[in-house]
PDB file of N, CA and C in Angstrom:
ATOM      1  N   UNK A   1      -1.693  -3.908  19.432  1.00  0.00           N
ATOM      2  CA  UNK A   1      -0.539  -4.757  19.512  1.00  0.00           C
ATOM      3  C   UNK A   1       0.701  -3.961  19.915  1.00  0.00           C
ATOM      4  N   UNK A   2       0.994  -2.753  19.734  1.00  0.00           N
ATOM      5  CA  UNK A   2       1.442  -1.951  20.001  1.00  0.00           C
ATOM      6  C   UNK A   2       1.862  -1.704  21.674  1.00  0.00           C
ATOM      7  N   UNK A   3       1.143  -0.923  22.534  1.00  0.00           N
ATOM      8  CA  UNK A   3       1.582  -1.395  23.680  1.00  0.00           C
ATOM      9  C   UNK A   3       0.190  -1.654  24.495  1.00  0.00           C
ATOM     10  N   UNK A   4       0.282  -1.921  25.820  1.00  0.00           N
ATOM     11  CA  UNK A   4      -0.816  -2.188  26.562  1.00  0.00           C
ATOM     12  C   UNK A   4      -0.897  -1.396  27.385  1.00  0.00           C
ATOM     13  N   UNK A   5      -1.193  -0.135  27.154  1.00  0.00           N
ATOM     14  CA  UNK A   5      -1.733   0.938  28.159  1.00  0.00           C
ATOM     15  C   UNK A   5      -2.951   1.478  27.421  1.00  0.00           C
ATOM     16  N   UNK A   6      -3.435   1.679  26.201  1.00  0.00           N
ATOM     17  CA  UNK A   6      -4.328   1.872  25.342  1.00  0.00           C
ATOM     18  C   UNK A   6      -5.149   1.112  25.030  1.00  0.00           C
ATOM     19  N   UNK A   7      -6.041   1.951  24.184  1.00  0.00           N
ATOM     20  CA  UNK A   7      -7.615   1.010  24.076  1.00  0.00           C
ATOM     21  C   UNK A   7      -7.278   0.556  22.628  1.00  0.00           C
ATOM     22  N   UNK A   8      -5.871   0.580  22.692  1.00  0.00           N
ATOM     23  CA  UNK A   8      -6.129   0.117  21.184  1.00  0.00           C
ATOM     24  C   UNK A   8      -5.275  -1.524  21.105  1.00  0.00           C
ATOM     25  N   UNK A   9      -4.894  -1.939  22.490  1.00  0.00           N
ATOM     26  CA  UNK A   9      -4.295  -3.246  23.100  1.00  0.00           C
ATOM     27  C   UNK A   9      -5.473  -4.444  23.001  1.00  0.00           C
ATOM     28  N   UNK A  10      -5.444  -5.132  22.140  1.00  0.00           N
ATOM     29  CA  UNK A  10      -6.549  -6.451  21.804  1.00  0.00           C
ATOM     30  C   UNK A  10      -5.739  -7.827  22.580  1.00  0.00           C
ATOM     31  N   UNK A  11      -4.597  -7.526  23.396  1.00  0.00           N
ATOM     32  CA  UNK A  11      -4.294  -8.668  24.000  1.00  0.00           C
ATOM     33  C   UNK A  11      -3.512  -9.791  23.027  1.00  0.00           C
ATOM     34  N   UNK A  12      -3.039  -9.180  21.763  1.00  0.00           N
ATOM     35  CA  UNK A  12      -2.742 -10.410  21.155  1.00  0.00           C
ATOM     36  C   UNK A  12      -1.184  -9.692  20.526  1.00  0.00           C
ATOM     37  N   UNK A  13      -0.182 -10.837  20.448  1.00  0.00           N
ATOM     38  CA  UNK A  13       0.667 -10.737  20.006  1.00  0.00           C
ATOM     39  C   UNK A  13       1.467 -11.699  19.579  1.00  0.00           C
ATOM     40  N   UNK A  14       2.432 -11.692  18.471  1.00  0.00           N
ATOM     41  CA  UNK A  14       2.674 -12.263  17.602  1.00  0.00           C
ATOM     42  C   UNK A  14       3.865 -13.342  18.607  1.00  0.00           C
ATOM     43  N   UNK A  15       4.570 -12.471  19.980  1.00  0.00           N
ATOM     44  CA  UNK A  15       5.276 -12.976  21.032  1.00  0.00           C
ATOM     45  C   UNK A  15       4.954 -13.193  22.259  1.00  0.00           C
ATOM     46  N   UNK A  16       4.727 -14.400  22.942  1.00  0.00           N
ATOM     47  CA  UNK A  16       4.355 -14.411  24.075  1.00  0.00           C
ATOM     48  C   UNK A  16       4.916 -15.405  24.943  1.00  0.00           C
ATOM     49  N   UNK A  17       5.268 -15.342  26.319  1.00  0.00           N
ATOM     50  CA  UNK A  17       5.775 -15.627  27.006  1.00  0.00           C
ATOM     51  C   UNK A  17       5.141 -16.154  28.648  1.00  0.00           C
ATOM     52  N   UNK A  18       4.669 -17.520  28.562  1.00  0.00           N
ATOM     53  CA  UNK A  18       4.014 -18.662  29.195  1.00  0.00           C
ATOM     54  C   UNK A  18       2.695 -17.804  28.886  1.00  0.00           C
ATOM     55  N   UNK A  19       2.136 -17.959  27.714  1.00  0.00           N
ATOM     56  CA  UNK A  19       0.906 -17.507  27.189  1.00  0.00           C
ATOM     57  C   UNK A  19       0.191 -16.367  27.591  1.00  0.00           C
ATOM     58  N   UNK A  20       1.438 -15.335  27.657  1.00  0.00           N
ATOM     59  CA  UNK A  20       1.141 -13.925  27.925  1.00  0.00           C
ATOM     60  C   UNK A  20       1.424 -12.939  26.788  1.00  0.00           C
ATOM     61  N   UNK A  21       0.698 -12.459  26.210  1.00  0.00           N
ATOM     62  CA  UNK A  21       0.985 -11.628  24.760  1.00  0.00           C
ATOM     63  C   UNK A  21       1.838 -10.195  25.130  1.00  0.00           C
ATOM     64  N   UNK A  22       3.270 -10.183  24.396  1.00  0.00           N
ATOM     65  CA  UNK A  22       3.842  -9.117  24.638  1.00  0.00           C
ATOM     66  C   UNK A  22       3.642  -8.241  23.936  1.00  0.00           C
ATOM     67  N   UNK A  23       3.234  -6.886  23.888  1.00  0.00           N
ATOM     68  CA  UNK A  23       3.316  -6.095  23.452  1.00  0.00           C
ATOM     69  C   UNK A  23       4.417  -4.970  22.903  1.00  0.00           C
ATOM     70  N   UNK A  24       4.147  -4.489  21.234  1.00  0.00           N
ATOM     71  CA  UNK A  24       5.266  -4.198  20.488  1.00  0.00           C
ATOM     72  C   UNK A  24       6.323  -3.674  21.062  1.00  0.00           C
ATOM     73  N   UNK A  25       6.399  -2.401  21.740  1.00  0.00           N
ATOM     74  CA  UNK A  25       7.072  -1.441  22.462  1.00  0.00           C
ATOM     75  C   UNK A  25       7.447  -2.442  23.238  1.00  0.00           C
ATOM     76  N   UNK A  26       7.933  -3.714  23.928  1.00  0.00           N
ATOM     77  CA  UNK A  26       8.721  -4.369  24.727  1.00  0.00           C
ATOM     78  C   UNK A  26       9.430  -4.710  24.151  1.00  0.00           C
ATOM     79  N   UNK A  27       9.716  -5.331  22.458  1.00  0.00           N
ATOM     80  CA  UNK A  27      10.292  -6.258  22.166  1.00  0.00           C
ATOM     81  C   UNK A  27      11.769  -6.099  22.442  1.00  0.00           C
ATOM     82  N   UNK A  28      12.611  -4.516  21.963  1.00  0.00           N
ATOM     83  CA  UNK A  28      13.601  -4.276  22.953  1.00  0.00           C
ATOM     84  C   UNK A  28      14.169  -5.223  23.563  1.00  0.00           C
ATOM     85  N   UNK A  29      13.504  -4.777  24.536  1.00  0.00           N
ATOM     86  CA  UNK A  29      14.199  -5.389  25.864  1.00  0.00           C
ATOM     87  C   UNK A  29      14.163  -6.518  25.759  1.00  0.00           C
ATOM     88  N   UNK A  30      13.008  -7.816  25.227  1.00  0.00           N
ATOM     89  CA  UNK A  30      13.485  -8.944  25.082  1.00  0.00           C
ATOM     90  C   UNK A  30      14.861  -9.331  23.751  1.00  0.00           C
ATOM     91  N   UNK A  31      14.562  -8.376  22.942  1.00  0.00           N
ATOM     92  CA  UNK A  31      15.786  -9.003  21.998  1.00  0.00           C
ATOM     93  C   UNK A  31      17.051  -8.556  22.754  1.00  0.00           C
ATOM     94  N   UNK A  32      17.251  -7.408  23.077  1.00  0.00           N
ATOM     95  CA  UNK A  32      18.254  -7.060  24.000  1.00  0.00           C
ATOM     96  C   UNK A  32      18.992  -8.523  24.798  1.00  0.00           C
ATOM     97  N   UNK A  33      17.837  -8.995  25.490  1.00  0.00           N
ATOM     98  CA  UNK A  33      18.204 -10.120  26.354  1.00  0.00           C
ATOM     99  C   UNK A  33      18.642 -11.081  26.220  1.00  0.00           C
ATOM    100  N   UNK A  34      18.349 -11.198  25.025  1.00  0.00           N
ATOM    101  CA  UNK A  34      18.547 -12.758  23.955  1.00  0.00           C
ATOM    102  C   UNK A  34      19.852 -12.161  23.428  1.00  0.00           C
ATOM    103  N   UNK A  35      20.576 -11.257  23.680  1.00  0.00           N
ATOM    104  CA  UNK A  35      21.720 -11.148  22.708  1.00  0.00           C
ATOM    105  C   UNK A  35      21.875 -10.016  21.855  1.00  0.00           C
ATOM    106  N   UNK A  36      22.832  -8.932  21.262  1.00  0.00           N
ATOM    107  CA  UNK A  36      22.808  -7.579  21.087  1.00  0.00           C
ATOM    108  C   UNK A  36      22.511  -8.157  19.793  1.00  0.00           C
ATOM    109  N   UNK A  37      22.762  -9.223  18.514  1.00  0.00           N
ATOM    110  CA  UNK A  37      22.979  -9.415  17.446  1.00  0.00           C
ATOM    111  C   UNK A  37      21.250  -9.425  16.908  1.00  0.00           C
ATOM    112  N   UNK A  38      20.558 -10.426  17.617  1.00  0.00           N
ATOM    113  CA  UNK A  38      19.137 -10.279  17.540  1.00  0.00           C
ATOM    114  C   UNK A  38      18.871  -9.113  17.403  1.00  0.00           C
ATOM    115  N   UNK A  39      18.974  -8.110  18.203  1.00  0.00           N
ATOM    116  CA  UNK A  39      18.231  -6.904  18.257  1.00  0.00           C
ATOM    117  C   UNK A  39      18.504  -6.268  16.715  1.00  0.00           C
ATOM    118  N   UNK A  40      19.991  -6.361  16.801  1.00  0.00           N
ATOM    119  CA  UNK A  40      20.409  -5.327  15.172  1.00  0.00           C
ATOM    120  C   UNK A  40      19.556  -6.293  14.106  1.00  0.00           C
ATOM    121  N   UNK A  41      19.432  -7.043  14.000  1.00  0.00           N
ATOM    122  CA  UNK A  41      18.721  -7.558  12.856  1.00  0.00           C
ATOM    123  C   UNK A  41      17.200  -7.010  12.570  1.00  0.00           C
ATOM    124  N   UNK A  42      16.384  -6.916  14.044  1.00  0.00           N
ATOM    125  CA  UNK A  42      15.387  -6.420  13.755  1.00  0.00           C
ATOM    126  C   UNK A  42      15.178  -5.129  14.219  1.00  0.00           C
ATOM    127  N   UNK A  43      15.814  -4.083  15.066  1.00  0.00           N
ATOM    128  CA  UNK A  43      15.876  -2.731  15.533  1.00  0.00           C
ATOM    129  C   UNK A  43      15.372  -1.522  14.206  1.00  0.00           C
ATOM    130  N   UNK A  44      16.026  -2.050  12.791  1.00  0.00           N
ATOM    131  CA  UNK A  44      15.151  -1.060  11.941  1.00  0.00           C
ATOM    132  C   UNK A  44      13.242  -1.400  11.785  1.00  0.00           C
ATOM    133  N   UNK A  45      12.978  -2.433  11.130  1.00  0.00           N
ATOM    134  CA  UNK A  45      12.099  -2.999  11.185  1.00  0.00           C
ATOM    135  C   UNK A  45      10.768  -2.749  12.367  1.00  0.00           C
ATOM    136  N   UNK A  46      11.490  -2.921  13.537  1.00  0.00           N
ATOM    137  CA  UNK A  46      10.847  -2.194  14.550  1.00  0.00           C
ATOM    138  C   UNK A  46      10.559  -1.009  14.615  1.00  0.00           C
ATOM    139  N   UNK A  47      11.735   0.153  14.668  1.00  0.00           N
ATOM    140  CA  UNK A  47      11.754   1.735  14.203  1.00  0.00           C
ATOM    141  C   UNK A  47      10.790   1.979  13.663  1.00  0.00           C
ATOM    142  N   UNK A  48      10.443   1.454  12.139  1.00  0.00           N
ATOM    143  CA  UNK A  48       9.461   1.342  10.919  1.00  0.00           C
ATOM    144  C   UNK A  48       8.137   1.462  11.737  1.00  0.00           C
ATOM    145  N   UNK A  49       7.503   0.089  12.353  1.00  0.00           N
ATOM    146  CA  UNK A  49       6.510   0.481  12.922  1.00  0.00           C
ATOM    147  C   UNK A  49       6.456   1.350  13.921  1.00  0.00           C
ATOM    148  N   UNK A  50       6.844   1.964  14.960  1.00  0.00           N
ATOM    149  CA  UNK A  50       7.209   2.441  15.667  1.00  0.00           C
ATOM    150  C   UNK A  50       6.322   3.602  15.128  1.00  0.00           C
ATOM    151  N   UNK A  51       6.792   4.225  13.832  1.00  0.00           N
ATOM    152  CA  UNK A  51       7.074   5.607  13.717  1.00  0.00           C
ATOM    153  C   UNK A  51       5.216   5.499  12.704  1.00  0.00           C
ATOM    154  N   UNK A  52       5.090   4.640  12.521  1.00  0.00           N
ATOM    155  CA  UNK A  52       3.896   4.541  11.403  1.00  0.00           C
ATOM    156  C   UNK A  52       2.922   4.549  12.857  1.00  0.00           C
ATOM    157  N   UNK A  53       3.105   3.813  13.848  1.00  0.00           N
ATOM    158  CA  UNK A  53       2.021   3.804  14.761  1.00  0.00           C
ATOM    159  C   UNK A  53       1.683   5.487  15.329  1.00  0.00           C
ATOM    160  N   UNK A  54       2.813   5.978  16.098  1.00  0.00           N
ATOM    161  CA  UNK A  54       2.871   7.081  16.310  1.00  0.00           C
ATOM    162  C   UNK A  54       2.012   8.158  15.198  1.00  0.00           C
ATOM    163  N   UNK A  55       2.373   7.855  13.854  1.00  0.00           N
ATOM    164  CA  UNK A  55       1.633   9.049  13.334  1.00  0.00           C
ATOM    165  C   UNK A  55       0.205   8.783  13.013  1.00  0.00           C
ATOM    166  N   UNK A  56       0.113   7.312  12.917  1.00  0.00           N
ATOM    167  CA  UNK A  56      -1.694   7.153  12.952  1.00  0.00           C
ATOM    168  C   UNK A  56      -2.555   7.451  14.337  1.00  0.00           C
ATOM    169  N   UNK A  57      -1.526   7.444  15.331  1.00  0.00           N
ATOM    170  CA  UNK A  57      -2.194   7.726  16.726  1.00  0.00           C
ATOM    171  C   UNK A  57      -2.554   9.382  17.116  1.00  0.00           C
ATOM    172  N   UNK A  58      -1.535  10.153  15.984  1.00  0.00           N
ATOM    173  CA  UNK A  58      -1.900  11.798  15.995  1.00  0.00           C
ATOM    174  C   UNK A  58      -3.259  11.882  15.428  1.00  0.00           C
ATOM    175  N   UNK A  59      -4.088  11.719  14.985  1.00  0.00           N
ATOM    176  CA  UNK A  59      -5.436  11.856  14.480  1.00  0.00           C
ATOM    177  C   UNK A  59      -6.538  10.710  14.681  1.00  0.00           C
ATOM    178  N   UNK A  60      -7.256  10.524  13.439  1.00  0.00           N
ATOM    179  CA  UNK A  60      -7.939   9.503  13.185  1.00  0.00           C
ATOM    180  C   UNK A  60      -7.943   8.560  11.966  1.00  0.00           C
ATOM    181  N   UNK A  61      -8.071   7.570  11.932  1.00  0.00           N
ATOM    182  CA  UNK A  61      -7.434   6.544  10.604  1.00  0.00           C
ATOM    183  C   UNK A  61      -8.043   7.235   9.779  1.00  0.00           C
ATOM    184  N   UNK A  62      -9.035   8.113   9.305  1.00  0.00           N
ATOM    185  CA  UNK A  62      -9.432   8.832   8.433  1.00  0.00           C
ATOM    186  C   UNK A  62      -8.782   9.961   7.941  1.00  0.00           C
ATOM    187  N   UNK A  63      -8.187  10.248   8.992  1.00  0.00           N
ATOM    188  CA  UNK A  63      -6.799  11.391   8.785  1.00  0.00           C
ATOM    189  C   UNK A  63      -6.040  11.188   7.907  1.00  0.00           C
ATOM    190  N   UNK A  64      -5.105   9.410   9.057  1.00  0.00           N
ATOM    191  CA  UNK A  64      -4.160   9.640   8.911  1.00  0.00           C
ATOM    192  C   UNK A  64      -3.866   8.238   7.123  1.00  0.00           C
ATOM    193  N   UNK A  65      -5.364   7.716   6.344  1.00  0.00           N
ATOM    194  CA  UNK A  65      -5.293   7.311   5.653  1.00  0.00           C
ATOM    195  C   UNK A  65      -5.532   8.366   4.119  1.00  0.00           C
ATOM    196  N   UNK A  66      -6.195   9.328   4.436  1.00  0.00           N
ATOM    197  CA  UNK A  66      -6.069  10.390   4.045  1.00  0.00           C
ATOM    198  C   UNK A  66      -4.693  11.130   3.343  1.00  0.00           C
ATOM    199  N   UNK A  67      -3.780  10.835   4.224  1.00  0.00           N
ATOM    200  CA  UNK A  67      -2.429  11.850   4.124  1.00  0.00           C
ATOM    201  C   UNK A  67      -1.520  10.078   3.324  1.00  0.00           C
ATOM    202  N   UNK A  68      -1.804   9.393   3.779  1.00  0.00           N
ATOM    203  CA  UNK A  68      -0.572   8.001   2.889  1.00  0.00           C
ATOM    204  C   UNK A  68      -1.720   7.105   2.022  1.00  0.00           C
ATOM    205  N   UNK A  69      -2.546   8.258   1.539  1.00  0.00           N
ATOM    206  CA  UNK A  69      -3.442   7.286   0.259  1.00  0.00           C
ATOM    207  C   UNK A  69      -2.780   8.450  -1.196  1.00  0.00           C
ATOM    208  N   UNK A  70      -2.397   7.407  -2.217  1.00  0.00           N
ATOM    209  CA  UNK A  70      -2.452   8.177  -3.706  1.00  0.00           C
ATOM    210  C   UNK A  70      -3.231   7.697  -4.940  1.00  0.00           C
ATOM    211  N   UNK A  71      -4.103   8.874  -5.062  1.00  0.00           N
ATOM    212  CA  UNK A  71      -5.492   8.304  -6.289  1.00  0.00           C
ATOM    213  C   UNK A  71      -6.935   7.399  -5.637  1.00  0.00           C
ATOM    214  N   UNK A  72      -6.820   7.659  -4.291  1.00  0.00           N
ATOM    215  CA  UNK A  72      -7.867   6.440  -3.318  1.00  0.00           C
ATOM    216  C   UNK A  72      -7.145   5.175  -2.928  1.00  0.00           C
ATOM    217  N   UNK A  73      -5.949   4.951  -3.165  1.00  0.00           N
ATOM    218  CA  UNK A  73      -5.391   3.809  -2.823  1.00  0.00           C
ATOM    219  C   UNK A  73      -4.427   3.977  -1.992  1.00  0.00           C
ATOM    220  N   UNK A  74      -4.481   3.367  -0.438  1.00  0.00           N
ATOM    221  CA  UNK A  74      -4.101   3.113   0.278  1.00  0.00           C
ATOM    222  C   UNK A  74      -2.162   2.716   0.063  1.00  0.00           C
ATOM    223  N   UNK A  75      -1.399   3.465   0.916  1.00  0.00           N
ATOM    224  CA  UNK A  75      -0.095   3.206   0.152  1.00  0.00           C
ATOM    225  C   UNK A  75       0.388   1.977   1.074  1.00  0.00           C
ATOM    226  N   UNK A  76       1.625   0.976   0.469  1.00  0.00           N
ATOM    227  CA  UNK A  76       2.255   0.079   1.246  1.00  0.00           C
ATOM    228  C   UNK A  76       2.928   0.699   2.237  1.00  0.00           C
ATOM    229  N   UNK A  77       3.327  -0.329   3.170  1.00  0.00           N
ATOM    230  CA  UNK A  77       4.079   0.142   4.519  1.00  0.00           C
ATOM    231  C   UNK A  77       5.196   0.987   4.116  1.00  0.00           C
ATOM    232  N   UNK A  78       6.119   0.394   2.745  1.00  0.00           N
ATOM    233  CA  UNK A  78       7.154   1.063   2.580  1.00  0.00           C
ATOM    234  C   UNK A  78       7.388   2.327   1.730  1.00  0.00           C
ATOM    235  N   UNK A  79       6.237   2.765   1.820  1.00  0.00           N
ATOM    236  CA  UNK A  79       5.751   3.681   0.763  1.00  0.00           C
ATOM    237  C   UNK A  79       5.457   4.875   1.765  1.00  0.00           C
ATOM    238  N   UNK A  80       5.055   4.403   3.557  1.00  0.00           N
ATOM    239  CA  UNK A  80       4.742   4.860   4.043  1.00  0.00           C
ATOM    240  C   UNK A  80       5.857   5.138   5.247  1.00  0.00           C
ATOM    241  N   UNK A  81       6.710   4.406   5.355  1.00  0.00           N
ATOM    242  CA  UNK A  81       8.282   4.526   6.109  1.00  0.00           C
ATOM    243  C   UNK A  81       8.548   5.716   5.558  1.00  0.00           C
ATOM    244  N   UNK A  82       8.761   5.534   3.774  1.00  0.00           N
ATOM    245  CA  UNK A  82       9.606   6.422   3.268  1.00  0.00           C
ATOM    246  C   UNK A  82       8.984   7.561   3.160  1.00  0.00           C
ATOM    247  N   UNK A  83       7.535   7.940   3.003  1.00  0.00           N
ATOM    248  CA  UNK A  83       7.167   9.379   3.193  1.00  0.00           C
ATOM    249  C   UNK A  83       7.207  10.026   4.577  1.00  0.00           C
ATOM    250  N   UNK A  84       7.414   9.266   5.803  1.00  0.00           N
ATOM    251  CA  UNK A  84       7.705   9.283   7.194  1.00  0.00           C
ATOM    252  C   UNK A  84       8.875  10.115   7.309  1.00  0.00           C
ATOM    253  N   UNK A  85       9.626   9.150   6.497  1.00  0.00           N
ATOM    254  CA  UNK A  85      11.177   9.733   6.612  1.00  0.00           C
ATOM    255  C   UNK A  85      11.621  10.760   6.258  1.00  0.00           C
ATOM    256  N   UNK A  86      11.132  10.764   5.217  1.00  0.00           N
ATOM    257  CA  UNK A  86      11.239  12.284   4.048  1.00  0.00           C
ATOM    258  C   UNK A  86      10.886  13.688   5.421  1.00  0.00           C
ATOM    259  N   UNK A  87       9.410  13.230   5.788  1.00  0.00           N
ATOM    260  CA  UNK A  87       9.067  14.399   6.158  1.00  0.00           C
ATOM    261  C   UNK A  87       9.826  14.488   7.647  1.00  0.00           C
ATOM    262  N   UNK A  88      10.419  14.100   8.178  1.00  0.00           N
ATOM    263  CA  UNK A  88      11.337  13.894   9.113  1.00  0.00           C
ATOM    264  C   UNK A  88      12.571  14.311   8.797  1.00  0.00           C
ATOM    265  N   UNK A  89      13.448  14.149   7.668  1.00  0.00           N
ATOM    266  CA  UNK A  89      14.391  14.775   7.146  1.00  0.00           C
ATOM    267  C   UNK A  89      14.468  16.133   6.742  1.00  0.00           C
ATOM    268  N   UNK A  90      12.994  16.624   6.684  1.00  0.00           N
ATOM    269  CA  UNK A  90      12.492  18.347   6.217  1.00  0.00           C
ATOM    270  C   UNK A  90      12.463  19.071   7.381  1.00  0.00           C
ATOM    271  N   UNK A  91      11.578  18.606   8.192  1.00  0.00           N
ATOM    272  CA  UNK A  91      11.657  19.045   9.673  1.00  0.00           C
ATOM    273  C   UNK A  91      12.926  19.431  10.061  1.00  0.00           C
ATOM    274  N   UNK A  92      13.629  18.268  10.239  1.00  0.00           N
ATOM    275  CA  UNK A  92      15.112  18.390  10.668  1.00  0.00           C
ATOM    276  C   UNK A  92      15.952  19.035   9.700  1.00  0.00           C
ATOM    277  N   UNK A  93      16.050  19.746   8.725  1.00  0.00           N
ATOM    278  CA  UNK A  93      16.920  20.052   7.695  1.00  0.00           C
ATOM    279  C   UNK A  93      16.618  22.000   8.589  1.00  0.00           C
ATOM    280  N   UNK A  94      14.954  22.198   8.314  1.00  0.00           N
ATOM    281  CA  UNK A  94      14.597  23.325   8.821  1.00  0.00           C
ATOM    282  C   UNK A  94      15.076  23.698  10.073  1.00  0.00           C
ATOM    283  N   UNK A  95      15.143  22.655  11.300  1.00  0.00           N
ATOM    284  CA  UNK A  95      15.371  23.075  12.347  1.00  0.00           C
ATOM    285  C   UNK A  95      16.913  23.767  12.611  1.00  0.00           C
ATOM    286  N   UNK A  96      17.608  22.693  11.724  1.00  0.00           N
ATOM    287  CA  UNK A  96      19.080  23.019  11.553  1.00  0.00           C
ATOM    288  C   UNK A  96      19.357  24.456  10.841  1.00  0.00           C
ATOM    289  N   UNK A  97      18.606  24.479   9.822  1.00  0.00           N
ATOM    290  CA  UNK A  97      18.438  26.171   9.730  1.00  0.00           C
ATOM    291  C   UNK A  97      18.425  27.186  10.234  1.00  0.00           C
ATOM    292  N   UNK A  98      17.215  27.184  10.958  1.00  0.00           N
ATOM    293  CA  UNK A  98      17.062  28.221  11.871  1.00  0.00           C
ATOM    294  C   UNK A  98      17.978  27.966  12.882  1.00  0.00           C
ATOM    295  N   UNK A  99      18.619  27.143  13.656  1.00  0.00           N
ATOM    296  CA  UNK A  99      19.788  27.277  14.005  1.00  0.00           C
ATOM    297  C   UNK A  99      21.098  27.839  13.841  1.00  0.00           C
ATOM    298  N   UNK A 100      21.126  27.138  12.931  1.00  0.00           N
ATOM    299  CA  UNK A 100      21.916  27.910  12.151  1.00  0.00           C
ATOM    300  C   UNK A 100      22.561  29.645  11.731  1.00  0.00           C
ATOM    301  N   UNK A 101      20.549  29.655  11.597  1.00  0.00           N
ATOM    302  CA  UNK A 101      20.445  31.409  11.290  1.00  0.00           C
ATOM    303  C   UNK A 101      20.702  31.940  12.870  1.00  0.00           C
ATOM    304  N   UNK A 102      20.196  31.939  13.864  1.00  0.00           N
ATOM    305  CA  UNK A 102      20.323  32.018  15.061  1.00  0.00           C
ATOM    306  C   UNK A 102      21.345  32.387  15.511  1.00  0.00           C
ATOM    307  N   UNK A 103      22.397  30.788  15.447  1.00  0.00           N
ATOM    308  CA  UNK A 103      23.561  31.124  16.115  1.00  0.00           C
ATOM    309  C   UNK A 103      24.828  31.505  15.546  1.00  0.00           C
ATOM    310  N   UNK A 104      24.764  31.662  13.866  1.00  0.00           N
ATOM    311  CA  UNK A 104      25.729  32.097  12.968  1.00  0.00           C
ATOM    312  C   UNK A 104      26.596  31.680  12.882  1.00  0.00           C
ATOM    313  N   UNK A 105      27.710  32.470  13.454  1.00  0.00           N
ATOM    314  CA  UNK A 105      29.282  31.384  12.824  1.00  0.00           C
ATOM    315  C   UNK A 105      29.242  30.935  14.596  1.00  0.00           C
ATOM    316  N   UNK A 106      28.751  30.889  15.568  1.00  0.00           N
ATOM    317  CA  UNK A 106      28.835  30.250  16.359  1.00  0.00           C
ATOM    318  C   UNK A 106      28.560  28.828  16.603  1.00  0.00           C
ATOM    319  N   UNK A 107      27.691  28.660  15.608  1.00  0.00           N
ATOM    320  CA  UNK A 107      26.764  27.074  15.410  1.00  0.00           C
ATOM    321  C   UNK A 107      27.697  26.076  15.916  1.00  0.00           C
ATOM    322  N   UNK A 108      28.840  25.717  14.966  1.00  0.00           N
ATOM    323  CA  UNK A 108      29.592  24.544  15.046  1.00  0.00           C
ATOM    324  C   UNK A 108      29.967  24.566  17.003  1.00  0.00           C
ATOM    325  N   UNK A 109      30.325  25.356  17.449  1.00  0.00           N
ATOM    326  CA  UNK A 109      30.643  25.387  18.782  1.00  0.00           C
ATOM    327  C   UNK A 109      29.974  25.068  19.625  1.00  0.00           C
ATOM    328  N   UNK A 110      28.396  24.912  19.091  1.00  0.00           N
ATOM    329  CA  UNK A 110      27.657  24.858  20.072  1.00  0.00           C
ATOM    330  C   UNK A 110      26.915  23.678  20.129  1.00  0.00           C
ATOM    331  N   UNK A 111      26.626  22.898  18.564  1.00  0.00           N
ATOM    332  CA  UNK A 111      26.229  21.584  18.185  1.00  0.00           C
ATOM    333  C   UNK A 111      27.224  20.558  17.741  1.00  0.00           C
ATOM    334  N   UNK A 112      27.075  19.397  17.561  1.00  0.00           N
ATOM    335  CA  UNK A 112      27.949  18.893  16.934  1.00  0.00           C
ATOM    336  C   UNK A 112      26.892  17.304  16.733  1.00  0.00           C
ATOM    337  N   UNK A 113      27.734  16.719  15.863  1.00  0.00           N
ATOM    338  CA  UNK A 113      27.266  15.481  15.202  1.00  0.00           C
ATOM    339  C   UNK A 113      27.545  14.344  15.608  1.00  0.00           C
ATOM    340  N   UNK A 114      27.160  13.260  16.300  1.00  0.00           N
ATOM    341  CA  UNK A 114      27.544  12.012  16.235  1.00  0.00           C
ATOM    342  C   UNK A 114      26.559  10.576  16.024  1.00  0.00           C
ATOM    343  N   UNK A 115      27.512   9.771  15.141  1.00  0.00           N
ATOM    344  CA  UNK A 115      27.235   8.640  15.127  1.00  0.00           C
ATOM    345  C   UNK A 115      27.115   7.459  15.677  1.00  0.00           C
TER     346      UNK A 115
END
């Protein structure tokens, strides 16, 4: 459901357009189209899967049920955002580090932050 370049595209989707199933990775651009307000409503939500598909697609569901199961039980989606995130926030905390260490008191000059 995800997108349609893969074998993992069953043709079906929850949106479709004169009985053509769109696939996840478009929706974007259709909420986009419909209006910027649509999109913000669902743009996190989307993100969410986004990022859960991506990491089940690095391995095999045996992997990657493996790494978001606790005690044999399979964790909820939001159980699984938030360990996503976490480990995304570690990554990035480290990278900024070694940056950091790298470029010393030069850092700020050379990166900067925006929202």
């Amino acid at each position: 459901m995800w997108d349609d370049r893969t074998e993992h595209w069953q043709g079906r989707s929850v949106i479709t357009i004169q009985g053509h199933p769109i696939a996840i990775e478009y929706w974007p651009l259709l909420y986009r189209y419909g209006g910027d307000q649509q999109w913000k409503g669902t743009k996190s939500r989307w993100t969410d899967y986004r990022d859960i598909i991506l990491r089940y697609r690095q391995g095999n569901p045996d992997q990657f049920w493996a790494e978001f199961s606790v005690d044999g039980e399979r964790m909820k989606f939001t159980s699984i955002v938030q360990k996503l995130r976490d480990t995304r926030k570690s990554a990035h905390r480290d990278i900024e580090q070694r940056a950091c260490k790298m470029y010393g008191p030069e850092f700020d000059a050379h990166f900067t932050y925006r929202r």
